[in-house]
N, C-alpha and C. Protein backbone atom coordinates (compact mmCIF):
# COMPACT_ATOMS: atom_id res chain seq x y z
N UNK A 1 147.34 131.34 72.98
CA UNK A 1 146.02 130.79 72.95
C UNK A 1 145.91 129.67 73.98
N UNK A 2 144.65 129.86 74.41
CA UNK A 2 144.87 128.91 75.65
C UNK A 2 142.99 128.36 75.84
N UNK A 3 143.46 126.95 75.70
CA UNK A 3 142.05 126.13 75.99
C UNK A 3 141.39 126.07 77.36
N UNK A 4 140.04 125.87 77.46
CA UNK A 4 139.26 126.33 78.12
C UNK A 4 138.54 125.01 78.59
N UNK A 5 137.88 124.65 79.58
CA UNK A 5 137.14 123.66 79.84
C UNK A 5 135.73 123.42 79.98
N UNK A 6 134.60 123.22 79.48
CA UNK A 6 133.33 123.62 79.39
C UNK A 6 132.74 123.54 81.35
N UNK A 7 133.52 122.47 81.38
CA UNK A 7 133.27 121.78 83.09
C UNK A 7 133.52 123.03 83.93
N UNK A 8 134.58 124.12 83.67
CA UNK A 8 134.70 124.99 84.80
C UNK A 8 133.50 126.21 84.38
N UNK A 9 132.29 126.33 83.38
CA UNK A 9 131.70 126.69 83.16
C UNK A 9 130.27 126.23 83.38
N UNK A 10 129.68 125.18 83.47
CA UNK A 10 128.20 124.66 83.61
C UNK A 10 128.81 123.01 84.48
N UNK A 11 127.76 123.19 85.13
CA UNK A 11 127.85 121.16 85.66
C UNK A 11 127.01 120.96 84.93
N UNK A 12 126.18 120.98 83.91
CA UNK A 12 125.96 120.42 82.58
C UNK A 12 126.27 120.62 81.43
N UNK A 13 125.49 119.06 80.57
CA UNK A 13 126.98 118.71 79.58
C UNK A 13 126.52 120.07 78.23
N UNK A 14 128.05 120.26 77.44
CA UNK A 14 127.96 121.11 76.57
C UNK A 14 127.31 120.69 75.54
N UNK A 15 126.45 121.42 75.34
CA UNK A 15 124.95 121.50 73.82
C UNK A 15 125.35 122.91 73.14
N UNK A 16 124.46 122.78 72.11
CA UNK A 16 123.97 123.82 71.30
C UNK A 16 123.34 124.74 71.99
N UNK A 17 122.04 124.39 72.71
CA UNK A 17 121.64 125.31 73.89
C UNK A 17 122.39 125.70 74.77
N UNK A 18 123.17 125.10 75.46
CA UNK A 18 123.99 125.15 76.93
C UNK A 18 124.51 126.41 76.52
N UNK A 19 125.39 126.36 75.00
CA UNK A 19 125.92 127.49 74.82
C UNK A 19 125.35 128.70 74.83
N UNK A 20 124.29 128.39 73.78
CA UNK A 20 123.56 129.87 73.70
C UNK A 20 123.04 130.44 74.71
N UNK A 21 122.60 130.11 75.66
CA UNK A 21 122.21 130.26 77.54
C UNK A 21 122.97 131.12 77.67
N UNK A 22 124.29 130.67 77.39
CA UNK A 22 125.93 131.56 78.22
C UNK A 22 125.75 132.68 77.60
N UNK A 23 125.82 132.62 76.32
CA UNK A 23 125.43 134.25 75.57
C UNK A 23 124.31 134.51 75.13
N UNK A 24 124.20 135.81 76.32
CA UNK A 24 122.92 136.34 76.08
C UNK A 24 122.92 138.11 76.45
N UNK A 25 122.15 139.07 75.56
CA UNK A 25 121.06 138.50 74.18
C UNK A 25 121.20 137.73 73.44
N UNK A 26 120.44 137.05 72.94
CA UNK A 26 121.66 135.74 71.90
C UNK A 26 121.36 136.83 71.05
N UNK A 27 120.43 137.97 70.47
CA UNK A 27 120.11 138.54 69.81
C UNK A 27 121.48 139.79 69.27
N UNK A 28 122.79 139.52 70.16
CA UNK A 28 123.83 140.05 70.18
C UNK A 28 125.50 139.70 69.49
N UNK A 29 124.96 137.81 69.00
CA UNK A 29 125.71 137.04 69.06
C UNK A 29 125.00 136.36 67.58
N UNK A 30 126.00 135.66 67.03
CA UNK A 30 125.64 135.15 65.85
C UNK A 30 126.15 133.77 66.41
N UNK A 31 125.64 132.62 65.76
CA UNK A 31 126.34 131.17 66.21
C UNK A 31 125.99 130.01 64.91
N UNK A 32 127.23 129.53 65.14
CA UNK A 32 127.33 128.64 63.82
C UNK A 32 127.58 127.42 64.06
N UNK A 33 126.90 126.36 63.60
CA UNK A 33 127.41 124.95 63.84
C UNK A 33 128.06 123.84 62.69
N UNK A 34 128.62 123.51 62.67
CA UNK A 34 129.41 123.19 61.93
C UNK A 34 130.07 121.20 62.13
N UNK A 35 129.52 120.63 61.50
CA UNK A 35 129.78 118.71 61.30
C UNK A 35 131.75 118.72 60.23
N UNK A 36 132.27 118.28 60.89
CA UNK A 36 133.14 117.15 59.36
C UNK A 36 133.52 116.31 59.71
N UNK A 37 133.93 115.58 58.39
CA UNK A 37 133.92 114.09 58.85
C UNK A 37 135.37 113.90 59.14
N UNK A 38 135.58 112.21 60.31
CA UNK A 38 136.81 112.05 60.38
C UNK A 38 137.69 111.98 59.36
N UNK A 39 139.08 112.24 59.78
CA UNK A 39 139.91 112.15 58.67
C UNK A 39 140.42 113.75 57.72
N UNK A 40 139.19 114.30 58.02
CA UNK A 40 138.89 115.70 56.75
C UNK A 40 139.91 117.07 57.68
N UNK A 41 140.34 118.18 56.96
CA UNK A 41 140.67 119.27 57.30
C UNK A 41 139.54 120.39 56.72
N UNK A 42 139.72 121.54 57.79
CA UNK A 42 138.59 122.63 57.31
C UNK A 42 139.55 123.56 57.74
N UNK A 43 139.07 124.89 56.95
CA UNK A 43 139.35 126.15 57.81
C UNK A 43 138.72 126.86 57.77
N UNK A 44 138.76 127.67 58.84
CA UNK A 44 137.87 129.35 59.34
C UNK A 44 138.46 130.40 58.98
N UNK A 45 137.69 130.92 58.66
CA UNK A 45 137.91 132.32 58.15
C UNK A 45 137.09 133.39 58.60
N UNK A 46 137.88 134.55 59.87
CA UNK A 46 137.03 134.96 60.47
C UNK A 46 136.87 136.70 60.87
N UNK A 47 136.34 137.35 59.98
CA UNK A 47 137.06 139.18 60.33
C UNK A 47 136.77 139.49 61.28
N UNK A 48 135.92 138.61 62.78
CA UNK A 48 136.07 138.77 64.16
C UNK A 48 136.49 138.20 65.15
N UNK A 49 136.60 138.59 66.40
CA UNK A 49 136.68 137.91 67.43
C UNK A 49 136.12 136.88 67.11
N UNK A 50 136.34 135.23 67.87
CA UNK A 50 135.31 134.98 68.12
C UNK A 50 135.62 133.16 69.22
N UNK A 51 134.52 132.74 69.76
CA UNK A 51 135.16 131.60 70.86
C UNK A 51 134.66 129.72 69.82
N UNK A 52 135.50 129.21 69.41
CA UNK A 52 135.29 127.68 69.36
C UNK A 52 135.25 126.66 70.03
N UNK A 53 133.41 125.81 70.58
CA UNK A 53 133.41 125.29 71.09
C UNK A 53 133.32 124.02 70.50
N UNK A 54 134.01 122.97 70.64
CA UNK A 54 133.96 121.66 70.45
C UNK A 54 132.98 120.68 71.61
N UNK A 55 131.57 120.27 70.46
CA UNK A 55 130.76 119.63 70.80
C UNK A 55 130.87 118.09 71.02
N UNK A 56 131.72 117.49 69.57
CA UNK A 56 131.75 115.96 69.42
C UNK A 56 133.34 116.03 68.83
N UNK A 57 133.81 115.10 69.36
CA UNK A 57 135.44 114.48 68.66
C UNK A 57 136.21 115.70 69.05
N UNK A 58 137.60 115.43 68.26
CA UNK A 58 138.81 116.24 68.59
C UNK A 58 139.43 117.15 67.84
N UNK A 59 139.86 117.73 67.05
CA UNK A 59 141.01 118.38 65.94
C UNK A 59 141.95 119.11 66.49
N UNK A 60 143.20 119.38 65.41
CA UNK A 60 144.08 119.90 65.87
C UNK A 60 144.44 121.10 65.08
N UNK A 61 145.07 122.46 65.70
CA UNK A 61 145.28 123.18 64.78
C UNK A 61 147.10 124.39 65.26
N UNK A 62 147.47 124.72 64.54
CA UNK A 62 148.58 125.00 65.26
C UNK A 62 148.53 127.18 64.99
N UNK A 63 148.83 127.64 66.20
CA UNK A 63 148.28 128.87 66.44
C UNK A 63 149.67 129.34 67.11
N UNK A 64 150.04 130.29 65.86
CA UNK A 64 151.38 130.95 66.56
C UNK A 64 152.76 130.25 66.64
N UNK A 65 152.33 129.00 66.07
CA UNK A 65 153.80 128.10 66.19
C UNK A 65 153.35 126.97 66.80
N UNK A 66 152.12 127.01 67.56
CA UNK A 66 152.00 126.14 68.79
C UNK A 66 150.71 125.12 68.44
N UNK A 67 150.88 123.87 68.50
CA UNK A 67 150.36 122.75 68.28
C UNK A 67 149.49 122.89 69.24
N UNK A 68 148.00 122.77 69.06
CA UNK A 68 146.84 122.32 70.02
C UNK A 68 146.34 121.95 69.43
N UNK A 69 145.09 120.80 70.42
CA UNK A 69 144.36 119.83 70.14
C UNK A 69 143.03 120.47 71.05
N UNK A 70 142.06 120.40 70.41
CA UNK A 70 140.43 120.61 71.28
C UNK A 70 140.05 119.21 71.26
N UNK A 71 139.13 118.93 71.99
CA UNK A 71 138.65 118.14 72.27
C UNK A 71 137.17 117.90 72.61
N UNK A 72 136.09 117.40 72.62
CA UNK A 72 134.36 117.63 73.13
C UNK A 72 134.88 118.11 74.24
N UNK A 73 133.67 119.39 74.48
CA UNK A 73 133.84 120.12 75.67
C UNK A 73 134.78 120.95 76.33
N UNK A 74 135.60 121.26 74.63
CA UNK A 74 136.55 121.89 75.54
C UNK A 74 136.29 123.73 74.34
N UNK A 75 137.44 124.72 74.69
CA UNK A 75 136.70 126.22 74.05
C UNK A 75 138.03 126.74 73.54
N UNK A 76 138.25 127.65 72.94
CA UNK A 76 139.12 128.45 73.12
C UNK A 76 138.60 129.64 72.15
N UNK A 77 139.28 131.40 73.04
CA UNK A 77 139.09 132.39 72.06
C UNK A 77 140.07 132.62 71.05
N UNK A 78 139.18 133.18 70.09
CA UNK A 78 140.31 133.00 68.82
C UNK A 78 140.48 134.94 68.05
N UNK A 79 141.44 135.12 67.95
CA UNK A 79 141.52 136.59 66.96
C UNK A 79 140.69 136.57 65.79
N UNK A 80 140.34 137.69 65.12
CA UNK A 80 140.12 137.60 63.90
C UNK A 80 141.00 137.15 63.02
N UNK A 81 140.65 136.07 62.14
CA UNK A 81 142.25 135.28 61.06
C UNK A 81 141.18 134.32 60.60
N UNK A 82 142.57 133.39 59.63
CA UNK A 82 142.27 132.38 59.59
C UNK A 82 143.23 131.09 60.00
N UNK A 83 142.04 130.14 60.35
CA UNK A 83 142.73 129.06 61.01
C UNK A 83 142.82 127.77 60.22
N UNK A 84 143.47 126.63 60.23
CA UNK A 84 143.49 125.32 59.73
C UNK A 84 142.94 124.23 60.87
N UNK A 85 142.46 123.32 60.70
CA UNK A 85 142.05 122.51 61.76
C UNK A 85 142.14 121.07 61.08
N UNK A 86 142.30 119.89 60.96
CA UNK A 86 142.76 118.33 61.07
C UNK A 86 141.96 117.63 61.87
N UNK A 87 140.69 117.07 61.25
CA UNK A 87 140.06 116.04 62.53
C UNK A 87 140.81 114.95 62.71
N UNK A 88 140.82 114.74 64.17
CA UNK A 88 141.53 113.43 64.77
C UNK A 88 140.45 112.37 65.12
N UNK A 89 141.21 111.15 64.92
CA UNK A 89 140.42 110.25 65.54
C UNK A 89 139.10 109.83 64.15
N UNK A 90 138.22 108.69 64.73
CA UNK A 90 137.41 107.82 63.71
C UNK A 90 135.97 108.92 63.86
N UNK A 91 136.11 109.71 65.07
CA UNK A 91 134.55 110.23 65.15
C UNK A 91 134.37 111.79 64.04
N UNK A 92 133.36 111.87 64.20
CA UNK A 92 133.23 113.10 63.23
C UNK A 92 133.48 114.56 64.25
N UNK A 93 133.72 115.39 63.90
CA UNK A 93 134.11 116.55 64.60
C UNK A 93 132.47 117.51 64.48
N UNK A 94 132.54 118.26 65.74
CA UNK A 94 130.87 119.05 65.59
C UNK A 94 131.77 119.99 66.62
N UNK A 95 131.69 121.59 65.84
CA UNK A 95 131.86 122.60 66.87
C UNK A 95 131.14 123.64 66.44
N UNK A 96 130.79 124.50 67.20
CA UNK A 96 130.11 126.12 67.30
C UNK A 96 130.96 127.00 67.38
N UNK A 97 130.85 127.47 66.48
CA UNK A 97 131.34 128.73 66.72
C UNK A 97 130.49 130.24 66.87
N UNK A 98 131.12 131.10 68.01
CA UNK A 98 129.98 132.28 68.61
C UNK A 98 131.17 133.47 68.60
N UNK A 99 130.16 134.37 67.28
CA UNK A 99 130.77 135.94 67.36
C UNK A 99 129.77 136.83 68.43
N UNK A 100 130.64 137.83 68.85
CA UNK A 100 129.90 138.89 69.25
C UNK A 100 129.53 139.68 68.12
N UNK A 101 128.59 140.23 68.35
CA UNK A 101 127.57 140.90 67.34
C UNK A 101 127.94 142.27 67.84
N UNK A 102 128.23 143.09 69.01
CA UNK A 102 128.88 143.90 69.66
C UNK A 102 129.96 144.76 69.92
């Protein structure tokens, strides 16, 4: 698994819109947004493909053995599974997540 940078994708900053722009039909794509607070763990649970973009703050989650950290603005694609994630840091965590509908 390997993180992604929103910057080598748009010279503007990553939104809710910005994203949905990128996928299009959006009418093809389902998209989810998702707040927690610092401090908190969540997990996904997902029977598709699908890409996590981190809007605000950081978390960490470990995939395959391997410790990563996202960060605002940054992506990565993910298998169908489920994942664990750990917000870092005092800010609250905000990411999207976008299935293909396809």
């Amino acid at each position: 698994m390997v993180k992604k940078y929103w910057s080598n994708l748009s010279t503007e900053p990553i939104s809710e819109e910005a994203i949905r722009t990128r996928h299009q039909p959006q009418k093809k794509f389902k998209f989810y947004v998702n707040a927690v607070e610092a401090g908190k763990s969540f997990t996904t649970n997902a029977g598709h493909e699908f890409v996590l973009y981190v809007l605000a703050g950081s978390c960490k989650t470990v995939i395959e053995g391997i410790e990563l950290t996202l960060s605002a603005s940054e992506f990565i694609a993910l298998e169908k599974g489920s994942y664990a994630f750990d917000v870092l840091g005092n800010e609250e965590l905000k990411v999207m997540k976008v299935f293909s509908l396809a």
